[in-house]
C-alpha atoms as a PDB file:
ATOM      1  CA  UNK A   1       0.000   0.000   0.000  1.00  0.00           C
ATOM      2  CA  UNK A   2       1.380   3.471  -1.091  1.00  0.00           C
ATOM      3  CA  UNK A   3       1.419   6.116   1.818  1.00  0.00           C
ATOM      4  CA  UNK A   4       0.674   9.710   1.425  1.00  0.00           C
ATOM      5  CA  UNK A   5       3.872  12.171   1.511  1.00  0.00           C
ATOM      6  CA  UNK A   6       3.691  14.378   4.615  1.00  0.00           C
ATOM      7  CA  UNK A   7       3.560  17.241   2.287  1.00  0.00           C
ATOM      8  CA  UNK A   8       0.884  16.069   0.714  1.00  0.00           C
ATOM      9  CA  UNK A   9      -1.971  15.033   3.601  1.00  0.00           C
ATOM     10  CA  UNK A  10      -4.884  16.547   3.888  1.00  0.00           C
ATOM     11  CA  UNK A  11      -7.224  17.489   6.660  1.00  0.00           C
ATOM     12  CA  UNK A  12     -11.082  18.682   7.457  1.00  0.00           C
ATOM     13  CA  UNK A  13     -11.450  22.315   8.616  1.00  0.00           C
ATOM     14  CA  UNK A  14     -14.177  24.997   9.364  1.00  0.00           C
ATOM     15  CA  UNK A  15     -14.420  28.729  10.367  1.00  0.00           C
ATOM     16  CA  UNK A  16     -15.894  29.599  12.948  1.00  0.00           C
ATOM     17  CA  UNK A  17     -16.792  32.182  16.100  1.00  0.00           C
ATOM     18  CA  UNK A  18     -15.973  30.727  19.317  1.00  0.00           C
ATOM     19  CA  UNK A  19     -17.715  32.233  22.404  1.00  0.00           C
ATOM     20  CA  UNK A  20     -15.949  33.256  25.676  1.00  0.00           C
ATOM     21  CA  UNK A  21     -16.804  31.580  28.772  1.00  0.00           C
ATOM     22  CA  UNK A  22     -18.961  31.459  30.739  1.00  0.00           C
ATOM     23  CA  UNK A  23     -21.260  31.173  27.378  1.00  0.00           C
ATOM     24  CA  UNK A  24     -18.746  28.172  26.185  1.00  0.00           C
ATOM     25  CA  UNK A  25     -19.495  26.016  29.023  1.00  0.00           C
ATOM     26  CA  UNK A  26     -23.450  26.572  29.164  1.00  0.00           C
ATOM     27  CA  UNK A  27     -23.400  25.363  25.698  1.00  0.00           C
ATOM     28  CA  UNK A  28     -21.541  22.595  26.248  1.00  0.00           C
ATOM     29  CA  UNK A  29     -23.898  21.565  28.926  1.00  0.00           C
ATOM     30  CA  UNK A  30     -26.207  21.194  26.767  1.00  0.00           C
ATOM     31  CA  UNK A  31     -24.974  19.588  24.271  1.00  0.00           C
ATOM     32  CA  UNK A  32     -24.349  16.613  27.299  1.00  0.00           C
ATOM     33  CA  UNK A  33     -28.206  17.250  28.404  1.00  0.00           C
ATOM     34  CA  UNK A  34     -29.125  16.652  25.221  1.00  0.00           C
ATOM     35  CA  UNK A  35     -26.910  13.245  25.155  1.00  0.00           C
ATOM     36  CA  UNK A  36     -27.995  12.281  28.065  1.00  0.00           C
ATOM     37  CA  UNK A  37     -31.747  12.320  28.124  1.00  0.00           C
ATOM     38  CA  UNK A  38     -32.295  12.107  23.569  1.00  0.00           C
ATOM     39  CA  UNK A  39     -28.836  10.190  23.137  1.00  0.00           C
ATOM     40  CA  UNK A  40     -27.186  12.880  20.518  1.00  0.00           C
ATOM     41  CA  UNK A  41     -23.636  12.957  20.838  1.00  0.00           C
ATOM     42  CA  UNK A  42     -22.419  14.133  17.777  1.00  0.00           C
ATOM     43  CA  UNK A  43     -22.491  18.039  18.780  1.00  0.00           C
ATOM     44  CA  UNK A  44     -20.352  16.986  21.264  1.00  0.00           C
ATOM     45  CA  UNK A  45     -17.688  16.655  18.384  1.00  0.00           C
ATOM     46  CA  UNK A  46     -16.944  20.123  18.303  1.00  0.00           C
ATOM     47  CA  UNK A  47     -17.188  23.136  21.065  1.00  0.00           C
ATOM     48  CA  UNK A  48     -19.431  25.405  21.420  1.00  0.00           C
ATOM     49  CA  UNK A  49     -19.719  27.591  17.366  1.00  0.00           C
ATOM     50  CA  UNK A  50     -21.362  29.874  15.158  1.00  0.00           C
ATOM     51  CA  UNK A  51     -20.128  28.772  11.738  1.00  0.00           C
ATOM     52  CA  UNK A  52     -18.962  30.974   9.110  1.00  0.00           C
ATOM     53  CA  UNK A  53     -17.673  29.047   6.373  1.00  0.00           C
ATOM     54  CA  UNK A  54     -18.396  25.044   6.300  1.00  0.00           C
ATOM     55  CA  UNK A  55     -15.755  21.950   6.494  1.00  0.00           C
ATOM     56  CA  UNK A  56     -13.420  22.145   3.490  1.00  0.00           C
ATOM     57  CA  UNK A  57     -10.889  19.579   3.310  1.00  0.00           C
ATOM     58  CA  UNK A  58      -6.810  21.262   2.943  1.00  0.00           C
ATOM     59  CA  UNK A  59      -3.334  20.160   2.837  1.00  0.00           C
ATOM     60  CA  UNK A  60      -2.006  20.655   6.512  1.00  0.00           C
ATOM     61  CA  UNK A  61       1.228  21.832   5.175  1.00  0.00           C
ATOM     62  CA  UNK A  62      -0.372  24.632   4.189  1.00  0.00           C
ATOM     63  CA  UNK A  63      -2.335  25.713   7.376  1.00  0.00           C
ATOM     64  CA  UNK A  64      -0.479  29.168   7.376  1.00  0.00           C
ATOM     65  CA  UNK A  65      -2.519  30.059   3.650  1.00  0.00           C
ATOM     66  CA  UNK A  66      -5.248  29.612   5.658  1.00  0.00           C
ATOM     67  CA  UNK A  67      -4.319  31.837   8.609  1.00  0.00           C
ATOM     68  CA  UNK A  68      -3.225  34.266   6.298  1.00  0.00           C
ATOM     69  CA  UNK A  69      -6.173  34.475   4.062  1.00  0.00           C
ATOM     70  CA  UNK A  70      -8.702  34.663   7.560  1.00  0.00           C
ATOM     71  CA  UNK A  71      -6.164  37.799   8.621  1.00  0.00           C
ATOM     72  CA  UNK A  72      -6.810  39.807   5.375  1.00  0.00           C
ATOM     73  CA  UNK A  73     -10.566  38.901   5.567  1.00  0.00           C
ATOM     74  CA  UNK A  74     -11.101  40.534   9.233  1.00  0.00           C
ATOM     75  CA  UNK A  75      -8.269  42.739   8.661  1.00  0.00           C
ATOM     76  CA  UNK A  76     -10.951  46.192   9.208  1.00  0.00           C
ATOM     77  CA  UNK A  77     -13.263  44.423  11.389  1.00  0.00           C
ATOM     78  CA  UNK A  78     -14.379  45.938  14.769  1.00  0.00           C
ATOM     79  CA  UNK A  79     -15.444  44.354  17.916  1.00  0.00           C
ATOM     80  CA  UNK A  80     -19.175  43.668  18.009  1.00  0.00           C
ATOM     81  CA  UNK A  81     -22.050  41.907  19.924  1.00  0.00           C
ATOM     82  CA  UNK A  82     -23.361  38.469  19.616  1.00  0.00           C
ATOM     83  CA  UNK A  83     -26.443  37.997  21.291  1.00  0.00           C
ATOM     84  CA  UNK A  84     -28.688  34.878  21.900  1.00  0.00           C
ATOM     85  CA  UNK A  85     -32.322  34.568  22.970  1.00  0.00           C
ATOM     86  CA  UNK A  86     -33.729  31.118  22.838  1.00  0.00           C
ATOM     87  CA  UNK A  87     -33.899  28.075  21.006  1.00  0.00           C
ATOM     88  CA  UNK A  88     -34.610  26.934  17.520  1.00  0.00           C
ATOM     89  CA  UNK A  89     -34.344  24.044  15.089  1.00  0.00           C
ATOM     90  CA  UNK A  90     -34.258  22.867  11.886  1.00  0.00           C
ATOM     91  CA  UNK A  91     -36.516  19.712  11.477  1.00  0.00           C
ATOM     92  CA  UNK A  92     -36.234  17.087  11.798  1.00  0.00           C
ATOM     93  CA  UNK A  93     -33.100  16.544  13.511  1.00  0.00           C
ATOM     94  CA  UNK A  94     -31.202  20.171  14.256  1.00  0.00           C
ATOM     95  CA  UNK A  95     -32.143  21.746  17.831  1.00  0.00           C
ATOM     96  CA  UNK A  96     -29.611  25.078  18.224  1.00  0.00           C
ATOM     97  CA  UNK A  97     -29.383  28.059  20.502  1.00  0.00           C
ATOM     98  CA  UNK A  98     -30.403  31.046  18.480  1.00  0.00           C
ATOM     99  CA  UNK A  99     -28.033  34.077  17.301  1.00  0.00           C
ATOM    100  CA  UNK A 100     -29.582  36.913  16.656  1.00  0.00           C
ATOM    101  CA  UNK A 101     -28.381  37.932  12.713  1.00  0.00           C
ATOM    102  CA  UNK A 102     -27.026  41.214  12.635  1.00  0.00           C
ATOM    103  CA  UNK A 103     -25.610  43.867  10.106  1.00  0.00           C
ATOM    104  CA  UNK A 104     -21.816  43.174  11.455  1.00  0.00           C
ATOM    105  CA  UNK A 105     -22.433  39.244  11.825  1.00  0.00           C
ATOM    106  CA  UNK A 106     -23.417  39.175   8.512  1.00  0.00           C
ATOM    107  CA  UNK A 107     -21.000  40.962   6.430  1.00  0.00           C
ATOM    108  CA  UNK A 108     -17.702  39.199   8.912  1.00  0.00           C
ATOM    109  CA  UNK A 109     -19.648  35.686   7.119  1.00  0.00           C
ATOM    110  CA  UNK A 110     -20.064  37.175   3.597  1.00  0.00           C
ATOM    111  CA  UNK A 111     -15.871  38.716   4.065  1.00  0.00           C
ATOM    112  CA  UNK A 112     -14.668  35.164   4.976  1.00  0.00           C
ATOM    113  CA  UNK A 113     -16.736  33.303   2.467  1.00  0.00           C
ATOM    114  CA  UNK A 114     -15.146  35.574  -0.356  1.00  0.00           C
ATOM    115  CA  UNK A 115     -11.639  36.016   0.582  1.00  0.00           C
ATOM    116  CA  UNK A 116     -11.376  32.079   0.912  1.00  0.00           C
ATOM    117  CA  UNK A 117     -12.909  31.796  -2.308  1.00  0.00           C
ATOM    118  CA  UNK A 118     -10.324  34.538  -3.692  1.00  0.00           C
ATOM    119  CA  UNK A 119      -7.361  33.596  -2.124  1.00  0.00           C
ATOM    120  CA  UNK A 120      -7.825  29.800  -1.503  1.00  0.00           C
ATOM    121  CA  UNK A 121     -10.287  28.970  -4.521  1.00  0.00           C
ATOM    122  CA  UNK A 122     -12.824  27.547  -1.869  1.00  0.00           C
ATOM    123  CA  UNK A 123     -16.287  27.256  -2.327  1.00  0.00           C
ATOM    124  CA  UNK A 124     -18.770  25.107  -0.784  1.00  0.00           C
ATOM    125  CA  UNK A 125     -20.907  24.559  -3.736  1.00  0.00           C
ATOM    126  CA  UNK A 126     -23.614  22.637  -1.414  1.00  0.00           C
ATOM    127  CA  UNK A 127     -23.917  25.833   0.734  1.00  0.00           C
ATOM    128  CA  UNK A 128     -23.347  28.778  -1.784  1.00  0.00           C
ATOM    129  CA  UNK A 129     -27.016  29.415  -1.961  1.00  0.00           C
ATOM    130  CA  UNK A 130     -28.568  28.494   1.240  1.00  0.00           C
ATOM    131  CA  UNK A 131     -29.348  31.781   3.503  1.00  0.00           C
ATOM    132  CA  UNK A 132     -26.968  32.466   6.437  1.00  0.00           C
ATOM    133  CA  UNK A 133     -28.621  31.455   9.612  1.00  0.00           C
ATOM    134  CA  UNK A 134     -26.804  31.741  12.570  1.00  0.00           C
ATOM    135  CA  UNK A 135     -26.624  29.654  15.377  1.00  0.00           C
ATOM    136  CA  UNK A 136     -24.701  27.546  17.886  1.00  0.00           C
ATOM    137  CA  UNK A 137     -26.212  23.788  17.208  1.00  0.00           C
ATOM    138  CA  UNK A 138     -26.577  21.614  20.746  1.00  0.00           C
ATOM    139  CA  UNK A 139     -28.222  18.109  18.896  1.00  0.00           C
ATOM    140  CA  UNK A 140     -27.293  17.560  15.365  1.00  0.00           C
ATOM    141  CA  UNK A 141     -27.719  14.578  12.678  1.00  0.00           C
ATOM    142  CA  UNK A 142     -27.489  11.922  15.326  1.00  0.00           C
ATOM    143  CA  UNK A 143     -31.356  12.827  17.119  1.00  0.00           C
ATOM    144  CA  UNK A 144     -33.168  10.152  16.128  1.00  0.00           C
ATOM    145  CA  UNK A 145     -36.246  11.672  14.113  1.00  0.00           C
ATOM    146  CA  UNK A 146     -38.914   9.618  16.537  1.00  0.00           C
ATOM    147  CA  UNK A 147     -37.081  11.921  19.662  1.00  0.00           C
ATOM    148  CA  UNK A 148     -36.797  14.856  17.738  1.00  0.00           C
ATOM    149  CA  UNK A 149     -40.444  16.317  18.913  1.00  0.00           C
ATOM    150  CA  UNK A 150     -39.828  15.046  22.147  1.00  0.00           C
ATOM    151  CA  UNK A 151     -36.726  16.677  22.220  1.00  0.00           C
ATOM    152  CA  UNK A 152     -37.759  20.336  20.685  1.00  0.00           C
ATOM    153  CA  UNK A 153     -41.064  20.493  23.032  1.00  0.00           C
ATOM    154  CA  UNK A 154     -38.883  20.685  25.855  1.00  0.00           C
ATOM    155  CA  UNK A 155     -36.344  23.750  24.479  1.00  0.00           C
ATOM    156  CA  UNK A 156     -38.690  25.445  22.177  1.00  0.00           C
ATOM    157  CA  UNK A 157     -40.333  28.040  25.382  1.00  0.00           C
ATOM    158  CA  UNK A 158     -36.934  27.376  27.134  1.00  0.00           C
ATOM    159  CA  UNK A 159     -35.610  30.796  28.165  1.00  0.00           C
ATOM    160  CA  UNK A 160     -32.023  31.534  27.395  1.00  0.00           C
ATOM    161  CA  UNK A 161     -30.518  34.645  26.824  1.00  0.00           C
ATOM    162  CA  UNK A 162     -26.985  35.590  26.586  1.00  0.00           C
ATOM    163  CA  UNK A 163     -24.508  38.105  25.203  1.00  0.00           C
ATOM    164  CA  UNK A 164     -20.501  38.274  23.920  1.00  0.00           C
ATOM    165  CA  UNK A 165     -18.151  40.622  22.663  1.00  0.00           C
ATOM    166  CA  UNK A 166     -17.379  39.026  18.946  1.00  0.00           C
ATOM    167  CA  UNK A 167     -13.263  40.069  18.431  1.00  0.00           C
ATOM    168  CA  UNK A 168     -11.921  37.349  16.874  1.00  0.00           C
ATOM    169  CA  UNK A 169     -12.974  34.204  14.269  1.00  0.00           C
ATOM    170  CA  UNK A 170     -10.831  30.317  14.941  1.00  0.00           C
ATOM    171  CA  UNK A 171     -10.100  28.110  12.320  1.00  0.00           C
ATOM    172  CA  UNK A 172     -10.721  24.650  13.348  1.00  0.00           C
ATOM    173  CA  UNK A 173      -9.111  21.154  12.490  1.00  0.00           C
ATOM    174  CA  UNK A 174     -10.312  17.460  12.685  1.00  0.00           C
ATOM    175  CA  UNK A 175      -8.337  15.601  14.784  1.00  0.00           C
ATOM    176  CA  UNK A 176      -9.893  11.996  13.754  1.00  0.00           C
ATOM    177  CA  UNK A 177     -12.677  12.435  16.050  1.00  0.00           C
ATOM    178  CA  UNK A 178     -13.707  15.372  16.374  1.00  0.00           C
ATOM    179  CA  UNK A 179     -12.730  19.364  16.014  1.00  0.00           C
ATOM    180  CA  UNK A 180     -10.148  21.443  17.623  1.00  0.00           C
ATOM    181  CA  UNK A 181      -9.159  25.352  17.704  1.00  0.00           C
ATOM    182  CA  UNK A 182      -6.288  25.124  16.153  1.00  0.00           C
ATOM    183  CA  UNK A 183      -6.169  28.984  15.914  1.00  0.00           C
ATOM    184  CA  UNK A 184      -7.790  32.420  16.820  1.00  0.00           C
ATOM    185  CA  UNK A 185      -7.737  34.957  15.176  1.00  0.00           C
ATOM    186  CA  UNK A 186      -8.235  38.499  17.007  1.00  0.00           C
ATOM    187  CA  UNK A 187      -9.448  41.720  15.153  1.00  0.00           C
ATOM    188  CA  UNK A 188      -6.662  44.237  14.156  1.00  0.00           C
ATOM    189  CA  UNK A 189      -9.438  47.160  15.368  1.00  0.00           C
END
């Protein structure tokens, strides 16, 4: 069997927001509720996210292109606020915390999405016309559909509010099993 040259080996990635704590940790917890009494794990795969540009797959000896190309896309970008207020889902299997969409949120998304495309000639054909819709998913593709109402009737009036100063977007990396920060990236402004 041939083996892939170092140079040559590629790995899964996303971009993403990252929230501060103490915001981190309730969303982690849960993503473990949600294990524990609908048995979805596979949120757990990843911490707590607001996604701004889906997986793409990349050579890891080129990580730095990617670093670079995330710099020059937040390059004038200004601290702002990410709020959350409640739950919602996407049926039948998605249940997420809700992010409210704003004017700043928005155009950091659309600036990523376009200087990857220009600088790294990525596109996620799959996503390119779906709307942006923020959020920070706690049970994902795993729910069973049979749970999923179960599930949703008990988040959909649950209260949760929250707030965070947005200054920075990670790049994440697969690690076999699941996804790590592999860097942050803080606003120049």
């Amino acid at each position: 069997m041939k083996s892939t040259p170092v140079d040559k080996i590629q790995r899964l990635y996303f971009v993403a927001l990252v929230p501060p704590e103490p915001i981190k940790s309730q969303v982690w917890q849960m993503k473990e509720e949600v294990l524990e009494k609908y048995g979805s794990k596979a949120a757990l795969k990843s911490p707590a996210h607001v996604t701004l540009h889906m997986p793409f797959t990349f050579r890891v000896d080129r990580e730095d292109r990617i670093i670079d190309c995330l710099k020059t896309a937040i390059a004038d970008k200004k601290q702002f606020e990410i709020t959350h207020d409640g739950f919602g889902c996407f049926e039948p299997r998605v249940i997420y915390v809700n992010v409210d969409k704003t004017e700043p949120l928005e155009i950091l998304k659309a600036d990523v999405v376009k200087q990857m495309r220009l600088d790294l000639k990525l596109q996620n054909a799959d996503y390119k016309n779906l709307p942006f819709h923020p959020h920070m998913t706690i049970a994902f593709r795993d729910l069973k559909k049979p749970v999923f109402q179960e599930a949703w009737t008990a988040y959909e009036n649950r209260e949760y509010r929250a707030s965070w100063k947005c200054d920075s977007v990670c790049l994440l990396k697969h690690n076999g099993a699941g996804w790590d920060v592999l860097e942050e990236i803080g606003f120049n402004v």
